[in-house]
C-alpha atoms as a PDB file:
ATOM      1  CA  UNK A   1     -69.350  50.016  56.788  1.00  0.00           C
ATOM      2  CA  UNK A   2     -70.395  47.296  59.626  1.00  0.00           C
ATOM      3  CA  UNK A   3     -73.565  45.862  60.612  1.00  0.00           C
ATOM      4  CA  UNK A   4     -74.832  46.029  63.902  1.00  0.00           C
ATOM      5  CA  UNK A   5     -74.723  42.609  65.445  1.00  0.00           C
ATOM      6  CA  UNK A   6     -78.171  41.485  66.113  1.00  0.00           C
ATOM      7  CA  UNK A   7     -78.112  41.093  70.105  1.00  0.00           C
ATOM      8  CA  UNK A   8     -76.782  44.587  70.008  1.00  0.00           C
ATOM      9  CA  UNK A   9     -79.840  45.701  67.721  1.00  0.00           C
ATOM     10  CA  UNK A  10     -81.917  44.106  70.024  1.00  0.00           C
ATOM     11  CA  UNK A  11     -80.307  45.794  73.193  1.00  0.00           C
ATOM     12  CA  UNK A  12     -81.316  49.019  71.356  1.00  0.00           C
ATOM     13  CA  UNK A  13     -84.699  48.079  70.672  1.00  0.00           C
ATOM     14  CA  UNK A  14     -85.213  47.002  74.193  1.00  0.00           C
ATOM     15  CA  UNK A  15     -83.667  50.248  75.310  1.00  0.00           C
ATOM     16  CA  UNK A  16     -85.907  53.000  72.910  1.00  0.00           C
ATOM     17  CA  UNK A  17     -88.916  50.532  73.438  1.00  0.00           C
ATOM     18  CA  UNK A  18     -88.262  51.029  77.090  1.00  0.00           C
ATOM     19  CA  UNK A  19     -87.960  54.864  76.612  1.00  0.00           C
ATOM     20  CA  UNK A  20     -91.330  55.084  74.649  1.00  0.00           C
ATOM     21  CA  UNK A  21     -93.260  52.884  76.995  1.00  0.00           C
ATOM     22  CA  UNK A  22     -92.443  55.397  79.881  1.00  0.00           C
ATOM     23  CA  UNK A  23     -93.298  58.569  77.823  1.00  0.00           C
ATOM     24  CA  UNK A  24     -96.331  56.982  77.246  1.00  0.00           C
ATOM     25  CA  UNK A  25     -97.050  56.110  80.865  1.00  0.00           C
ATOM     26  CA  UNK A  26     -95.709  59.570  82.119  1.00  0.00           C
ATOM     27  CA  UNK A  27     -98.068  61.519  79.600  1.00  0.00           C
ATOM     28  CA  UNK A  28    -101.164  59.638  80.605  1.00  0.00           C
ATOM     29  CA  UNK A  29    -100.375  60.041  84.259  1.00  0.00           C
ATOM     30  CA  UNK A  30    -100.680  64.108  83.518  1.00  0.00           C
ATOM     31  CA  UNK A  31    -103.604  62.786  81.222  1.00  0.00           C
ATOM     32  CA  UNK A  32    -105.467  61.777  84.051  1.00  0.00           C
ATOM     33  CA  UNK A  33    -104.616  65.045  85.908  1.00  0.00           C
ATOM     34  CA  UNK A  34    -105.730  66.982  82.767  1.00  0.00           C
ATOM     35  CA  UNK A  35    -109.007  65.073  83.189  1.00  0.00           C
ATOM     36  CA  UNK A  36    -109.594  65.760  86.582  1.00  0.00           C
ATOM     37  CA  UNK A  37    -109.059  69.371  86.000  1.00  0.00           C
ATOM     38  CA  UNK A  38    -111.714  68.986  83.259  1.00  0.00           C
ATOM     39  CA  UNK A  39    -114.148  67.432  85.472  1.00  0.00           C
ATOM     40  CA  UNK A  40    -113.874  69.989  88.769  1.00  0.00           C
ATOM     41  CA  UNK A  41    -113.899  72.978  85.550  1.00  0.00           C
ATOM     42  CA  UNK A  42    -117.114  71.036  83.874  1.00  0.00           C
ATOM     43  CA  UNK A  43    -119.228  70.995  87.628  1.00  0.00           C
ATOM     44  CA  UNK A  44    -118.365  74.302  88.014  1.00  0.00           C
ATOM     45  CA  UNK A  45    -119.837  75.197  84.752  1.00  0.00           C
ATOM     46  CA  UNK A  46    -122.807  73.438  85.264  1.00  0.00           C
ATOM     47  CA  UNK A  47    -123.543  74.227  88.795  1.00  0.00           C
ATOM     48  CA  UNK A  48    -122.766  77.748  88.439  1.00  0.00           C
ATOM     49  CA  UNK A  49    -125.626  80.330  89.378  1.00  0.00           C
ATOM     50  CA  UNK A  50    -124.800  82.547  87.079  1.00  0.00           C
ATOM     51  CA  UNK A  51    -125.974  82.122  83.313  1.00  0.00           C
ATOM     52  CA  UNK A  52    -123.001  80.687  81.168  1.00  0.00           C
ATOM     53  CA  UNK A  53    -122.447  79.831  77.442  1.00  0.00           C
ATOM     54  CA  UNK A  54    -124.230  76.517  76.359  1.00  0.00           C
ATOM     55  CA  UNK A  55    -120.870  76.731  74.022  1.00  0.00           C
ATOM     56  CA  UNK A  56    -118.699  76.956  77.268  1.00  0.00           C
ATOM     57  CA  UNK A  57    -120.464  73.303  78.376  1.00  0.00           C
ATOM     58  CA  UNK A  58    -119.938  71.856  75.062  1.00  0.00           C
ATOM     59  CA  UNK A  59    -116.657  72.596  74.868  1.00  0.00           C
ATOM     60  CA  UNK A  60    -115.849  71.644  78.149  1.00  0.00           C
ATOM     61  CA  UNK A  61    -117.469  68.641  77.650  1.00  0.00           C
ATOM     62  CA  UNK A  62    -115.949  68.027  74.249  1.00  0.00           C
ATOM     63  CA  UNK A  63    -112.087  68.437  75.386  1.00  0.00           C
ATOM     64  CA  UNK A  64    -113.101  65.710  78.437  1.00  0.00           C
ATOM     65  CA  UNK A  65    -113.809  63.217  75.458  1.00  0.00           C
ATOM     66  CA  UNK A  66    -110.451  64.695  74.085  1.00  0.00           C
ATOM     67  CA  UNK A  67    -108.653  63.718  76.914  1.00  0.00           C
ATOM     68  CA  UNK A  68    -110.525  60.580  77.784  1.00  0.00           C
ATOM     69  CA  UNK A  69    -109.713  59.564  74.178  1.00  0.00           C
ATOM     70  CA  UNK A  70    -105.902  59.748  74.167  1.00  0.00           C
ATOM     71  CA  UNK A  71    -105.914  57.949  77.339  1.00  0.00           C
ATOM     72  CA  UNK A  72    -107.979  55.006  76.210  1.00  0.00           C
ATOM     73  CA  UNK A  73    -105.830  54.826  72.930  1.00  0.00           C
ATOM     74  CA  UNK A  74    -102.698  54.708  75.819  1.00  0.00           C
ATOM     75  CA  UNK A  75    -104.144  52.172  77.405  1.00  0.00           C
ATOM     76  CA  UNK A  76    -104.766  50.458  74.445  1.00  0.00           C
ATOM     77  CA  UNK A  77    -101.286  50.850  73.156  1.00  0.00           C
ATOM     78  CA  UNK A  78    -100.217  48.557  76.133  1.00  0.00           C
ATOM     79  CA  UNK A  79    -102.938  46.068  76.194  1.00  0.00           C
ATOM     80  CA  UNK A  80    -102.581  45.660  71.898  1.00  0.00           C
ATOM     81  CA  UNK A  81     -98.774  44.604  72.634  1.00  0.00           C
ATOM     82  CA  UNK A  82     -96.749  47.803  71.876  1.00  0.00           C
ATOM     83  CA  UNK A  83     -99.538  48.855  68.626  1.00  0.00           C
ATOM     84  CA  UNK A  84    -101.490  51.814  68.381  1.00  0.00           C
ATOM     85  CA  UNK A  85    -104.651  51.035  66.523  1.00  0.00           C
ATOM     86  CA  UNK A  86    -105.535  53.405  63.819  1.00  0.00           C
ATOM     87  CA  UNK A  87    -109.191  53.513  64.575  1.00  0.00           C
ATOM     88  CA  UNK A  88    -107.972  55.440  67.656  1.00  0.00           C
ATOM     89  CA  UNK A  89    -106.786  58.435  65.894  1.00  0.00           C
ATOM     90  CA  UNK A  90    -109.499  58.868  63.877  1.00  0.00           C
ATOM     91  CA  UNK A  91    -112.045  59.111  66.649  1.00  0.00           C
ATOM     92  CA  UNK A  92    -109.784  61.442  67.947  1.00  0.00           C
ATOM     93  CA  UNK A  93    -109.487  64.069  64.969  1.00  0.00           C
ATOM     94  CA  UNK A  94    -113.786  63.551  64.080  1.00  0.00           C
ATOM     95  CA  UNK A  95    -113.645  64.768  68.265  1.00  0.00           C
ATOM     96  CA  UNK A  96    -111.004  67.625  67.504  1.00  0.00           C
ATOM     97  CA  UNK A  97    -112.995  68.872  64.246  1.00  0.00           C
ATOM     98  CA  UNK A  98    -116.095  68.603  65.891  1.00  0.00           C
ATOM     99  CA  UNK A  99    -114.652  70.594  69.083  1.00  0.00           C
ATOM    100  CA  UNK A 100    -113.321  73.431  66.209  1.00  0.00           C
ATOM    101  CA  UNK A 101    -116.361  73.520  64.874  1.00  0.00           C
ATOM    102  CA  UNK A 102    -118.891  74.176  67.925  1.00  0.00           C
ATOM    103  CA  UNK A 103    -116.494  76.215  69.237  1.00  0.00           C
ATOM    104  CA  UNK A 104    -114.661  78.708  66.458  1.00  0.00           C
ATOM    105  CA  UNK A 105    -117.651  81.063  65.507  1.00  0.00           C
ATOM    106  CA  UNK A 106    -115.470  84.105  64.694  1.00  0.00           C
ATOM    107  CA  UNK A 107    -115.716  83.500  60.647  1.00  0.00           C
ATOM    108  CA  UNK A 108    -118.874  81.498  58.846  1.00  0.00           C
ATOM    109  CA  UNK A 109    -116.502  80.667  56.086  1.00  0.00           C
ATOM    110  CA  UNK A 110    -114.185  78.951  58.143  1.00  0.00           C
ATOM    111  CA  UNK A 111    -116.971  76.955  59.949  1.00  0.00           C
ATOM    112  CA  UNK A 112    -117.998  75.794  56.355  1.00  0.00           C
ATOM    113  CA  UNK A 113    -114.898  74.734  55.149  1.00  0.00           C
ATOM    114  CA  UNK A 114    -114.338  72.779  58.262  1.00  0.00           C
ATOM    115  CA  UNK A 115    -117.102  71.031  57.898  1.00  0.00           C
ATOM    116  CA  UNK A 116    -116.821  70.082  54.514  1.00  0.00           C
END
């Protein structure tokens, strides 16, 4: 069995690094959209006449941290040279359990155990 030569290991570094980085960009481009969508669906909410959910406004207002989350820990992907920091994902599940929590009422018990 032979080695890879190392400029070739490099090449294909370069090239799967290249890939990622442009996944990355591509899914917080539709981030962004996401987030827009979020905000028009959030001022509709709030500026509607008719009386909705306080749970529909938190939740709207909990998936816009959602979003705004993952793109801050894109854009801090590029600007930490290539590295996701850890710190990141946690914010983002505490935001996701918190979101499942306000939001899933259909069973106390489940509501429980998620918050233990």
């Amino acid at each position: 069995m032979t080695s890879l030569s190392r400029p070739r290991v490099e090449f294909i570094s370069t090239i799967l690094q290249t890939v990622l980085n442009l996944g990355l960009l591509c899914l917080g481009l539709i981030l962004v959209v996401f987030l827009g969508k979020e905000t028009v669906h959030l001022a509709d909410v709030l500026f509607a006449p008719e009386q909705t959910s306080k749970y529909e406004l938190v939740e709207g207002l909990v998936v816009y941290f959602l979003y705004f989350e993952f793109i801050a820990l894109i854009v801090k992907y590029f600007q930490s040279g290539f590295h996701f920091p850890l710190r990141y994902f946690v914010y983002i599940g505490i935001t996701a359990i918190v979101r499942l929590i306000i939001v899933d009422h259909k069973s106390p018990l489940d509501v429980l155990i998620y918050s233990a």
